[in-house]
PDB file of N, CA and C in Angstrom:
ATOM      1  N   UNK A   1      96.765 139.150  57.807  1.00  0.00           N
ATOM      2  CA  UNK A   1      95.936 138.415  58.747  1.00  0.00           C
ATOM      3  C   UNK A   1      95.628 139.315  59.930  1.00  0.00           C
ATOM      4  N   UNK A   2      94.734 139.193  60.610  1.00  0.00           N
ATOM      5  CA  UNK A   2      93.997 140.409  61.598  1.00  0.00           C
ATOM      6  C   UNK A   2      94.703 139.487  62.757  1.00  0.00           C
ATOM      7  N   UNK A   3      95.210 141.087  63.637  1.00  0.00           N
ATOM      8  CA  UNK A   3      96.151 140.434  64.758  1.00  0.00           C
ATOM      9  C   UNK A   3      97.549 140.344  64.384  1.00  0.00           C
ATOM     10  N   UNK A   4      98.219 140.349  63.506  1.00  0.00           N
ATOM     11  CA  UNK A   4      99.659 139.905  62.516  1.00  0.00           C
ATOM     12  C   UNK A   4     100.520 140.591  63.286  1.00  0.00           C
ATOM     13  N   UNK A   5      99.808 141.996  63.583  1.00  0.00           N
ATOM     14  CA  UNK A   5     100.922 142.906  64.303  1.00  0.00           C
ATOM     15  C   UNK A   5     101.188 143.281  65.503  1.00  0.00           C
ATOM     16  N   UNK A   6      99.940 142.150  66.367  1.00  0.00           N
ATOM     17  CA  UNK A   6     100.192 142.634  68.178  1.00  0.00           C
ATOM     18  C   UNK A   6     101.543 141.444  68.445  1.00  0.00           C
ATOM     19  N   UNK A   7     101.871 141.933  69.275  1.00  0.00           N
ATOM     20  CA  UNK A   7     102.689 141.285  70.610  1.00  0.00           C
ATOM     21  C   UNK A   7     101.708 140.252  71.463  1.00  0.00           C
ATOM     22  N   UNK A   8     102.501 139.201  71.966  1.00  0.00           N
ATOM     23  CA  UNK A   8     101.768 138.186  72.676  1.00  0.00           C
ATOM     24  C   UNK A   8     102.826 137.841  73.561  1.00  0.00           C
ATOM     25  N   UNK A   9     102.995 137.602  74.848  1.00  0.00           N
ATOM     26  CA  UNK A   9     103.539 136.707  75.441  1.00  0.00           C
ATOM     27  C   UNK A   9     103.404 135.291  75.229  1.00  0.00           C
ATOM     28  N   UNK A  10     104.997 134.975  75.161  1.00  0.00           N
ATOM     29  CA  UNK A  10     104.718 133.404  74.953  1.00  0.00           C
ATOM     30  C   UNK A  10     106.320 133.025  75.860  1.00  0.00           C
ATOM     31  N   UNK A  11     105.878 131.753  76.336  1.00  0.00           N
ATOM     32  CA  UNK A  11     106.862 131.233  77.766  1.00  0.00           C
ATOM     33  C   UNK A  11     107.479 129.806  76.768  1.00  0.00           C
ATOM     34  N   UNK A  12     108.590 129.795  77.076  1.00  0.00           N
ATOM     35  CA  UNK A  12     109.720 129.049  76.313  1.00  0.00           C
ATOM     36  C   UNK A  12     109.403 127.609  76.359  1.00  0.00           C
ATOM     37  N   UNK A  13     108.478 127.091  77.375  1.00  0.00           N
ATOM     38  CA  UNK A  13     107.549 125.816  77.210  1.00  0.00           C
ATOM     39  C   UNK A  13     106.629 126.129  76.001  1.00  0.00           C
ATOM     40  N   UNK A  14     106.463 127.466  75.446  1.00  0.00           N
ATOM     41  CA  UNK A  14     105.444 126.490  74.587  1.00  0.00           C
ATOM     42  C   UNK A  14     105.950 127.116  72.748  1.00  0.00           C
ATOM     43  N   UNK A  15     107.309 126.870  72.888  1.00  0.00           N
ATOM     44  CA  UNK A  15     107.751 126.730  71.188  1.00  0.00           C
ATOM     45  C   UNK A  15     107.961 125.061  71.251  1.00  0.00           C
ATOM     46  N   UNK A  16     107.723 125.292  69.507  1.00  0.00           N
ATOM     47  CA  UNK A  16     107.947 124.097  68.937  1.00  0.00           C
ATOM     48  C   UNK A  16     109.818 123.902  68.370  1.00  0.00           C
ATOM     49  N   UNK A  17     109.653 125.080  67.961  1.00  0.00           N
ATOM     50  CA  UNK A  17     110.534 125.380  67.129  1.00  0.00           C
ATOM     51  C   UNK A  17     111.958 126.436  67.681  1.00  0.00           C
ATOM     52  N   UNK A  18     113.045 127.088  67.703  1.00  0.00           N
ATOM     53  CA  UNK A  18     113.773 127.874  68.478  1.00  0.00           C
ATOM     54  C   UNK A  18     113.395 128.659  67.006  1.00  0.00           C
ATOM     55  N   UNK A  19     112.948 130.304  67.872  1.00  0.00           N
ATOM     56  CA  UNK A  19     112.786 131.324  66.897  1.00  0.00           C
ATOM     57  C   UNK A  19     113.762 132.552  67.005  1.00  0.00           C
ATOM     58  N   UNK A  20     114.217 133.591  66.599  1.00  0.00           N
ATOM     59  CA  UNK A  20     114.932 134.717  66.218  1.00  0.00           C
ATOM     60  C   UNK A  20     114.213 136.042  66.069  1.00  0.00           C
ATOM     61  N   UNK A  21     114.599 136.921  66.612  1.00  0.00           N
ATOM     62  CA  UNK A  21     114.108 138.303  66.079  1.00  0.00           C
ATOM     63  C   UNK A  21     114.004 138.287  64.896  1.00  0.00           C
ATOM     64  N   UNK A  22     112.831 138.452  64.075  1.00  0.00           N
ATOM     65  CA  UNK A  22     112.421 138.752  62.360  1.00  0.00           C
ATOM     66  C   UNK A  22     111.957 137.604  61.516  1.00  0.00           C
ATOM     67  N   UNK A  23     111.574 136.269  62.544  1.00  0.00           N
ATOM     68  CA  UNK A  23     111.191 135.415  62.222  1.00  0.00           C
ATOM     69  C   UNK A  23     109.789 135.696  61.876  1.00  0.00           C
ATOM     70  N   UNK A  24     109.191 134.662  61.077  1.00  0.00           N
ATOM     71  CA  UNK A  24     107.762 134.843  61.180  1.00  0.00           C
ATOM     72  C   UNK A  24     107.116 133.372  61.630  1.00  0.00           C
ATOM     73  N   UNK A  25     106.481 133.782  62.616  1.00  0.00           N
ATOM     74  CA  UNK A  25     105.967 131.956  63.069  1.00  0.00           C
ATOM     75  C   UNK A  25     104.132 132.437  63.149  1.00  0.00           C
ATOM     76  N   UNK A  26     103.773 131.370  63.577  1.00  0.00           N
ATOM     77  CA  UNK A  26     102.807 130.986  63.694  1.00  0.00           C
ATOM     78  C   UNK A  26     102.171 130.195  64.550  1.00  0.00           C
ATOM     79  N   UNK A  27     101.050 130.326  65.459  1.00  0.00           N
ATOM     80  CA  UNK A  27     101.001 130.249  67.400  1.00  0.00           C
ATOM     81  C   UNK A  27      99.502 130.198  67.388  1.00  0.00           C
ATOM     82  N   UNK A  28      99.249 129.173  68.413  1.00  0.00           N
ATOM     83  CA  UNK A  28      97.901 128.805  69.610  1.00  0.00           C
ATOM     84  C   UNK A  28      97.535 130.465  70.092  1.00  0.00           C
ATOM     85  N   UNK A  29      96.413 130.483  70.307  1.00  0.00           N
ATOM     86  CA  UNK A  29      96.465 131.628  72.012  1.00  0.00           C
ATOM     87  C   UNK A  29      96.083 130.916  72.769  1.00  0.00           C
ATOM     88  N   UNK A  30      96.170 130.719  73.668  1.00  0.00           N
ATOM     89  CA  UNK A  30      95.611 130.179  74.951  1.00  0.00           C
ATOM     90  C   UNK A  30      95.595 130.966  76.088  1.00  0.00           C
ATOM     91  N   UNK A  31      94.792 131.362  77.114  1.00  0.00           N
ATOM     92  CA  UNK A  31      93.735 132.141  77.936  1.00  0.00           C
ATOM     93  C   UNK A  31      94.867 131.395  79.277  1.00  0.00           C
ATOM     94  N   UNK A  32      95.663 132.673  79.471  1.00  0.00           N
ATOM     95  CA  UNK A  32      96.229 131.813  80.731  1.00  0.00           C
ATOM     96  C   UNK A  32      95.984 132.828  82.083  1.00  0.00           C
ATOM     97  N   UNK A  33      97.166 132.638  83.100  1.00  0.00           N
ATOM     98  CA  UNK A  33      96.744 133.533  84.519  1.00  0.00           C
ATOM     99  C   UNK A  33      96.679 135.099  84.340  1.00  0.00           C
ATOM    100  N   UNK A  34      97.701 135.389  83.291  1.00  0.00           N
ATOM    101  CA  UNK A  34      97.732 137.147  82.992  1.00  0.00           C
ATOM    102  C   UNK A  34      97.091 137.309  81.785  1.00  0.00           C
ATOM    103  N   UNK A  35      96.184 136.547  80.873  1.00  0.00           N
ATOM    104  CA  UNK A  35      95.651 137.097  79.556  1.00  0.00           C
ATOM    105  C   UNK A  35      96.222 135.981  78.495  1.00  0.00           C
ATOM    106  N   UNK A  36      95.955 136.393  77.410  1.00  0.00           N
ATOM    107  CA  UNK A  36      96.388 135.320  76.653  1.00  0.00           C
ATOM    108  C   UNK A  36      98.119 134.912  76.305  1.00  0.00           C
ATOM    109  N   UNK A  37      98.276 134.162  76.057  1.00  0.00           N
ATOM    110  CA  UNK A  37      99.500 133.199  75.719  1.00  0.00           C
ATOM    111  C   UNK A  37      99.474 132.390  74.272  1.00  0.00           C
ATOM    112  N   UNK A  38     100.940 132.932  73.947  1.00  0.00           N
ATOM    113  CA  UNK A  38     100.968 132.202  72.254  1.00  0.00           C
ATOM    114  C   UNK A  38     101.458 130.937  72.801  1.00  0.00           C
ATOM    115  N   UNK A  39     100.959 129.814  72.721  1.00  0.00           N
ATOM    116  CA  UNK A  39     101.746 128.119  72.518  1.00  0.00           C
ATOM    117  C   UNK A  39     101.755 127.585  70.852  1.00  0.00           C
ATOM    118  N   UNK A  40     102.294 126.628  71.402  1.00  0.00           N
ATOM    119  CA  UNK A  40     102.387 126.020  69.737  1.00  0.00           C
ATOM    120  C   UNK A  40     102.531 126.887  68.623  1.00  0.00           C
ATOM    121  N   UNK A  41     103.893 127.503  69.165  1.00  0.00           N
ATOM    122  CA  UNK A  41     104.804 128.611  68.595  1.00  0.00           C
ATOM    123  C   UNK A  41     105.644 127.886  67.620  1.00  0.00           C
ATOM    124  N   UNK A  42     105.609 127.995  66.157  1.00  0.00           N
ATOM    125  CA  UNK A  42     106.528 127.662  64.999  1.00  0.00           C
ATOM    126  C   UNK A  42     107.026 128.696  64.029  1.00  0.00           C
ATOM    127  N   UNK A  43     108.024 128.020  63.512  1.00  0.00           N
ATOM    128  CA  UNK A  43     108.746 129.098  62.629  1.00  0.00           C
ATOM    129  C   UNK A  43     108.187 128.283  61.001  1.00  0.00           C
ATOM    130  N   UNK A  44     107.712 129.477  60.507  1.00  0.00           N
ATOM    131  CA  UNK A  44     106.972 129.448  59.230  1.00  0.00           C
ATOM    132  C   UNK A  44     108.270 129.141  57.928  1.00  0.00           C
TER     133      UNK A  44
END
């Protein structure tokens, strides 16, 4: 999937799910004060 391999900031308000180093989830972007933001962060 295009994008699979950047980095995103994402702020602990917006998991769904509690994730782990080597997880693979799946995330919102949303356009916040510093650039984009992963929300509606889940573990696949």
């Amino acid at each position: 999937e295009e994008g699979a391999d950047k980095d995103h900031f994402v702020h602990i308000s917006g998991l769904i799910d509690e994730i782990r180093e080597g997880d693979e989830v799946e995330f919102e972007l949303k356009e916040g004060n510093k650039g984009l933001n992963a929300v509606n962060v889940k573990v696949l």
